[in-house]
PDB file of N, CA and C in Angstrom:
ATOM      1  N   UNK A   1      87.713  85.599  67.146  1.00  0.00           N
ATOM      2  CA  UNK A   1      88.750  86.608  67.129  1.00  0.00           C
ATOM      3  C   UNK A   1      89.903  86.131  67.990  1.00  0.00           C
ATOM      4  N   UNK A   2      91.404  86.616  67.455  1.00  0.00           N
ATOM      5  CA  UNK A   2      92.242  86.383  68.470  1.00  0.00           C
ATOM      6  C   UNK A   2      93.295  87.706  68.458  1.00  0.00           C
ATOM      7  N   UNK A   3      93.839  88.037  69.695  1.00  0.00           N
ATOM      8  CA  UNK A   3      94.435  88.440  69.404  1.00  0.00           C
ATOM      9  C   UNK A   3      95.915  88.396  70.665  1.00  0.00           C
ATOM     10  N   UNK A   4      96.844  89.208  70.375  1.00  0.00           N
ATOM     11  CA  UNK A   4      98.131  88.883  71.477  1.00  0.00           C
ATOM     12  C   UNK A   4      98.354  90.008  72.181  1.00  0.00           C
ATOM     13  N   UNK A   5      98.778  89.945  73.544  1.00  0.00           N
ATOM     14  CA  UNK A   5      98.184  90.910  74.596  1.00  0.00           C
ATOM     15  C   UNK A   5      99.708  91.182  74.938  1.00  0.00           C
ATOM     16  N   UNK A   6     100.597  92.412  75.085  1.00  0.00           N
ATOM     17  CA  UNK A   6     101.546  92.365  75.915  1.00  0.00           C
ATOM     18  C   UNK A   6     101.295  91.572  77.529  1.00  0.00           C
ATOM     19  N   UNK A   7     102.058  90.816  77.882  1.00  0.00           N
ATOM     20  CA  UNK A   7     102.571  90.080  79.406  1.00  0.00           C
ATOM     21  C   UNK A   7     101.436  90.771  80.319  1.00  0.00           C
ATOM     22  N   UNK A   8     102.367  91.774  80.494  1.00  0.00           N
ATOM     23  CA  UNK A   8     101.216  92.755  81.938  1.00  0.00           C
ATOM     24  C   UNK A   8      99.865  92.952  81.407  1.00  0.00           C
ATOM     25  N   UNK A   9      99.385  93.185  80.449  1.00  0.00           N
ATOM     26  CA  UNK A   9      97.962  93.395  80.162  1.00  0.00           C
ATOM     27  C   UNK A   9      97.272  91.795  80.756  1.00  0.00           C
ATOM     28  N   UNK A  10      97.794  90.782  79.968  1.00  0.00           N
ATOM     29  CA  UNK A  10      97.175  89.413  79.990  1.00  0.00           C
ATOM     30  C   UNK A  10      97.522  89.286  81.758  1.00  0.00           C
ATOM     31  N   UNK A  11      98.185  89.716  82.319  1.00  0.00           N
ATOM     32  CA  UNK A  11      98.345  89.393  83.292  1.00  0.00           C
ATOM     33  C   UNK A  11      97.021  90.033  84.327  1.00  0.00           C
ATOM     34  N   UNK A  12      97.192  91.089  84.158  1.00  0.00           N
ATOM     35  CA  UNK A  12      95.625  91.960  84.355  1.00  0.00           C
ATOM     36  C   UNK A  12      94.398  91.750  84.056  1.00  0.00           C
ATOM     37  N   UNK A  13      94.447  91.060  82.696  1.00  0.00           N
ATOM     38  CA  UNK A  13      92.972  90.186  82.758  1.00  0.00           C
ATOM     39  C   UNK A  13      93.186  88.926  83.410  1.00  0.00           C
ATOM     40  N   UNK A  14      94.178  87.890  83.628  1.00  0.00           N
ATOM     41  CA  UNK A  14      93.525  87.016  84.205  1.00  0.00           C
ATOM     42  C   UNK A  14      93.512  87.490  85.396  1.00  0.00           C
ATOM     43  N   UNK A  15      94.061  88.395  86.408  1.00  0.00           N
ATOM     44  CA  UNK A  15      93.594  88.648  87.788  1.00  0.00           C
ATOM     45  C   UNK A  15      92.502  89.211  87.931  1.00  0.00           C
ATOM     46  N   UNK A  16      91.740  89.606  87.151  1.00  0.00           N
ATOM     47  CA  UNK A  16      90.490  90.277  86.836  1.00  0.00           C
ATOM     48  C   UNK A  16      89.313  89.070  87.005  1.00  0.00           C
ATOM     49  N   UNK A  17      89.513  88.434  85.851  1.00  0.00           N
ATOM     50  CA  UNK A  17      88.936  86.877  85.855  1.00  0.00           C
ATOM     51  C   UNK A  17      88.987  86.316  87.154  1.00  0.00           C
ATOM     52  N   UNK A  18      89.580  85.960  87.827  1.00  0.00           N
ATOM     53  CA  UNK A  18      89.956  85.572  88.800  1.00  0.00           C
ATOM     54  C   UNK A  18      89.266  86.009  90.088  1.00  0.00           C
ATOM     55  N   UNK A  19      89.354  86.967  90.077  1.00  0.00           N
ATOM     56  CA  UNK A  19      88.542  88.009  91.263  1.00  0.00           C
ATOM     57  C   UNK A  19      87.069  87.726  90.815  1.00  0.00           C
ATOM     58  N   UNK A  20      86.815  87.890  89.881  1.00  0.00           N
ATOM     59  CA  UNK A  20      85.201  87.832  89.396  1.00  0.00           C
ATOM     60  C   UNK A  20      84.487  86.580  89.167  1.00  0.00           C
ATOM     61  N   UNK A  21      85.773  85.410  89.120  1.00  0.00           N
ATOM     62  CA  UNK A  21      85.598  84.024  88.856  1.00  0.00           C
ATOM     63  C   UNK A  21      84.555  84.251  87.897  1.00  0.00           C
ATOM     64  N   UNK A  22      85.174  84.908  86.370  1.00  0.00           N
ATOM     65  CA  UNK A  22      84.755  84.627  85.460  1.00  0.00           C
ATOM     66  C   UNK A  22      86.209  83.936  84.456  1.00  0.00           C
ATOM     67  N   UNK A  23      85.563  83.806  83.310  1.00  0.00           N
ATOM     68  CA  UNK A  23      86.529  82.934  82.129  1.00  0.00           C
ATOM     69  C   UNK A  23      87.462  84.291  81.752  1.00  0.00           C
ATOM     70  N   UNK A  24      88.356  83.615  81.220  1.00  0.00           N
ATOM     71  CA  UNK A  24      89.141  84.972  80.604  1.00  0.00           C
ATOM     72  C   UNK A  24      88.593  85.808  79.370  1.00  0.00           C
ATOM     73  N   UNK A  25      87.747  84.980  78.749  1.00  0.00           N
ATOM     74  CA  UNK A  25      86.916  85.207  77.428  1.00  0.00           C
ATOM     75  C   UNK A  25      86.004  85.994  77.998  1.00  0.00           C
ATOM     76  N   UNK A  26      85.187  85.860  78.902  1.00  0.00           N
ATOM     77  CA  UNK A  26      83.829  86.400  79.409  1.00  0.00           C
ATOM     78  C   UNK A  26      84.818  87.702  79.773  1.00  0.00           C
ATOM     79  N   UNK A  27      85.977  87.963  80.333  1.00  0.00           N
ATOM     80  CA  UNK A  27      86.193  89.378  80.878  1.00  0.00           C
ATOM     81  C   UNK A  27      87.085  89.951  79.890  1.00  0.00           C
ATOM     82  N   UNK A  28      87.521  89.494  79.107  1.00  0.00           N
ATOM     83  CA  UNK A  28      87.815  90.023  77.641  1.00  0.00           C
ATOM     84  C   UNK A  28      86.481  90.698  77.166  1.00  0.00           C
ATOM     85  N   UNK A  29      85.932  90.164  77.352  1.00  0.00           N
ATOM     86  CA  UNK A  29      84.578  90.800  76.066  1.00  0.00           C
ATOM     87  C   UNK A  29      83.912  91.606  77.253  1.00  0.00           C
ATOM     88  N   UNK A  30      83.828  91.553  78.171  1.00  0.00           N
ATOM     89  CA  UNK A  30      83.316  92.693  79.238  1.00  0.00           C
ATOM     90  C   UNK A  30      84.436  93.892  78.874  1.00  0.00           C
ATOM     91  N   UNK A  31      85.623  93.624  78.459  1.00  0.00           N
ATOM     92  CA  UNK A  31      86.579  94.732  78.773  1.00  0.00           C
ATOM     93  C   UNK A  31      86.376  95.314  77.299  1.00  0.00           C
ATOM     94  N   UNK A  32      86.073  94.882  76.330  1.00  0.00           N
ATOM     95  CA  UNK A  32      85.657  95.004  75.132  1.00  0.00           C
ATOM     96  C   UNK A  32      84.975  95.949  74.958  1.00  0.00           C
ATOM     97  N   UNK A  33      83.994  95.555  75.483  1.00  0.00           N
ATOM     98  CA  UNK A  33      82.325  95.840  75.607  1.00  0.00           C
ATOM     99  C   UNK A  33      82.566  97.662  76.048  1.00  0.00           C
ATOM    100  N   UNK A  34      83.176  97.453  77.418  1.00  0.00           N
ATOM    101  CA  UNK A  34      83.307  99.083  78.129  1.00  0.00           C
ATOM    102  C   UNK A  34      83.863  99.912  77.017  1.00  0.00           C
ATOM    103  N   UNK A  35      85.260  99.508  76.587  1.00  0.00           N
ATOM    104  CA  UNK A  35      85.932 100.126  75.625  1.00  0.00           C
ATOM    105  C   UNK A  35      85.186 100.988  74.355  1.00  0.00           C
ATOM    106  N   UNK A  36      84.400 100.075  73.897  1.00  0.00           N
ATOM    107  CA  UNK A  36      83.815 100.218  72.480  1.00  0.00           C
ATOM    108  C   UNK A  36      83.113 101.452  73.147  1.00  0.00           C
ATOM    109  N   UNK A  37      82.552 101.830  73.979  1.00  0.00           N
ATOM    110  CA  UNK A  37      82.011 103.107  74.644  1.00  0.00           C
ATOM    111  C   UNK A  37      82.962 103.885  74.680  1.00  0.00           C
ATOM    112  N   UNK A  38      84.178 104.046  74.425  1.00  0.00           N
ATOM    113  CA  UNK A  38      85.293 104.384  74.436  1.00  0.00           C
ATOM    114  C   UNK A  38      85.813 105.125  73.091  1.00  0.00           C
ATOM    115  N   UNK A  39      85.347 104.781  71.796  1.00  0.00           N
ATOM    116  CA  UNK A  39      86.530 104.660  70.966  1.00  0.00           C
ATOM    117  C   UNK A  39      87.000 105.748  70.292  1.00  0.00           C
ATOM    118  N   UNK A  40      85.858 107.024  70.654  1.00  0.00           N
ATOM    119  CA  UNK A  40      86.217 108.823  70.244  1.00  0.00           C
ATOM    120  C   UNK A  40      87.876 108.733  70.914  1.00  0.00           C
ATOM    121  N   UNK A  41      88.041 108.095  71.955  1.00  0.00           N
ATOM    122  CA  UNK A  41      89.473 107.854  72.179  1.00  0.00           C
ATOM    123  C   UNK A  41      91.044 107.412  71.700  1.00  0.00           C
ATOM    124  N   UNK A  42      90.277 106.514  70.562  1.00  0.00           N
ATOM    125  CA  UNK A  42      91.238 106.185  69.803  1.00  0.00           C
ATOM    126  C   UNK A  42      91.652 107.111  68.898  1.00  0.00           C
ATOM    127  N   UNK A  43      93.243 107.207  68.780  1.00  0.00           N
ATOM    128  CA  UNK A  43      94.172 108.191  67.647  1.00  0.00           C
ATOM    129  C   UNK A  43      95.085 107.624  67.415  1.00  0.00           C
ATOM    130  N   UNK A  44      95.778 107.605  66.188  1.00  0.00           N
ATOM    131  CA  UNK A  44      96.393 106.995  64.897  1.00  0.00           C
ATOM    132  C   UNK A  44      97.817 106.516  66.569  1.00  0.00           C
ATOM    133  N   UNK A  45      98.115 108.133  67.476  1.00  0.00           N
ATOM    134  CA  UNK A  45      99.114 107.802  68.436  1.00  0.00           C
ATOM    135  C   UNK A  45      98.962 107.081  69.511  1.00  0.00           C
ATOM    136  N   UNK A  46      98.096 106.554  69.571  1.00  0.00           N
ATOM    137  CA  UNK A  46      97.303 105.497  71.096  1.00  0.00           C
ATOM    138  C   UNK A  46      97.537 103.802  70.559  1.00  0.00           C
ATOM    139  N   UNK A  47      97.806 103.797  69.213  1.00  0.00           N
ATOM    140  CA  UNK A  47      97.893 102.666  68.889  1.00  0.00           C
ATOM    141  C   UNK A  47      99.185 102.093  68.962  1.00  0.00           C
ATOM    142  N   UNK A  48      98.514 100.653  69.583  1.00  0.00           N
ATOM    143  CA  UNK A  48      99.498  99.988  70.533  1.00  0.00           C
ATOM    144  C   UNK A  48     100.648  99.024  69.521  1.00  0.00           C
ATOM    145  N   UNK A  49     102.069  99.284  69.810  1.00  0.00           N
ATOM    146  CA  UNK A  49     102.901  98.484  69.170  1.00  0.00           C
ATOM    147  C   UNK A  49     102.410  96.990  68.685  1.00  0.00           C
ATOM    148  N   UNK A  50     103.300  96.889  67.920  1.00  0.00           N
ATOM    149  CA  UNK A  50     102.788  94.983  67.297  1.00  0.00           C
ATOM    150  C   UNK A  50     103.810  94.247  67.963  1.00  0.00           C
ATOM    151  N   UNK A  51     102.943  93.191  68.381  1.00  0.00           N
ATOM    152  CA  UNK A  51     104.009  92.345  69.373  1.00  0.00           C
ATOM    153  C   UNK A  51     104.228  91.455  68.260  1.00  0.00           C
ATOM    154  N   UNK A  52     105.833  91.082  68.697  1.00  0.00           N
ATOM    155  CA  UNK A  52     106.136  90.052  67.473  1.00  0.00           C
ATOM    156  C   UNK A  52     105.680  88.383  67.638  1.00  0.00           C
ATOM    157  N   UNK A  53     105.879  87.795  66.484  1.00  0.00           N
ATOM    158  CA  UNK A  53     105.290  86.358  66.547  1.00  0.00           C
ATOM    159  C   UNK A  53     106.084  85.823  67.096  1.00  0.00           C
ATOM    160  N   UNK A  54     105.848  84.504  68.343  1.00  0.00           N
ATOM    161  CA  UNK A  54     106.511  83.583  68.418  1.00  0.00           C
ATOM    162  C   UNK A  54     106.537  82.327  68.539  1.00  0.00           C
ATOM    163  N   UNK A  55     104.913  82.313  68.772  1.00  0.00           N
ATOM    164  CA  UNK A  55     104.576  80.500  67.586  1.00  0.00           C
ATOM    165  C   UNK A  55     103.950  80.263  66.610  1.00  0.00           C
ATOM    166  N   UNK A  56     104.460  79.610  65.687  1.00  0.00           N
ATOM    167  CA  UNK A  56     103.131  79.504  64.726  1.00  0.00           C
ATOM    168  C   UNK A  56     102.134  78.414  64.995  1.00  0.00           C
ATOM    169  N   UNK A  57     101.257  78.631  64.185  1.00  0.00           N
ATOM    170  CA  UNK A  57      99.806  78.680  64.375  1.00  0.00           C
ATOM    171  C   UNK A  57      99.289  77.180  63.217  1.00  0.00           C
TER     172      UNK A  57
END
């Protein structure tokens, strides 16, 4: 899976990572993980803008 994180979010996981001296992947999928316990939370209005492309792939 991939996906693109607004600035401050990615910035928040790697200080996360960091503190826990885990991978950014390992605390992605920890942050994942909590969420999915989460997702009665999600509504059509919680959903997060599309960041635009700016390299290709």
């Amino acid at each position: 899976m991939a996906t693109r994180l607004p600035t401050e979010a990615s910035d928040l996981v790697r200080e996360l990572a960091e503190e826990r001296d885990w991978s950014y992947s390992e605390t992605l999928a920890a942050l994942v993980a909590i969420g999915l316990d989460h997702t009665s939370e999600l509504a059509p209005s919680n959903r997060p803008e599309e960041l635009p492309l700016t390299k290709a792939s």
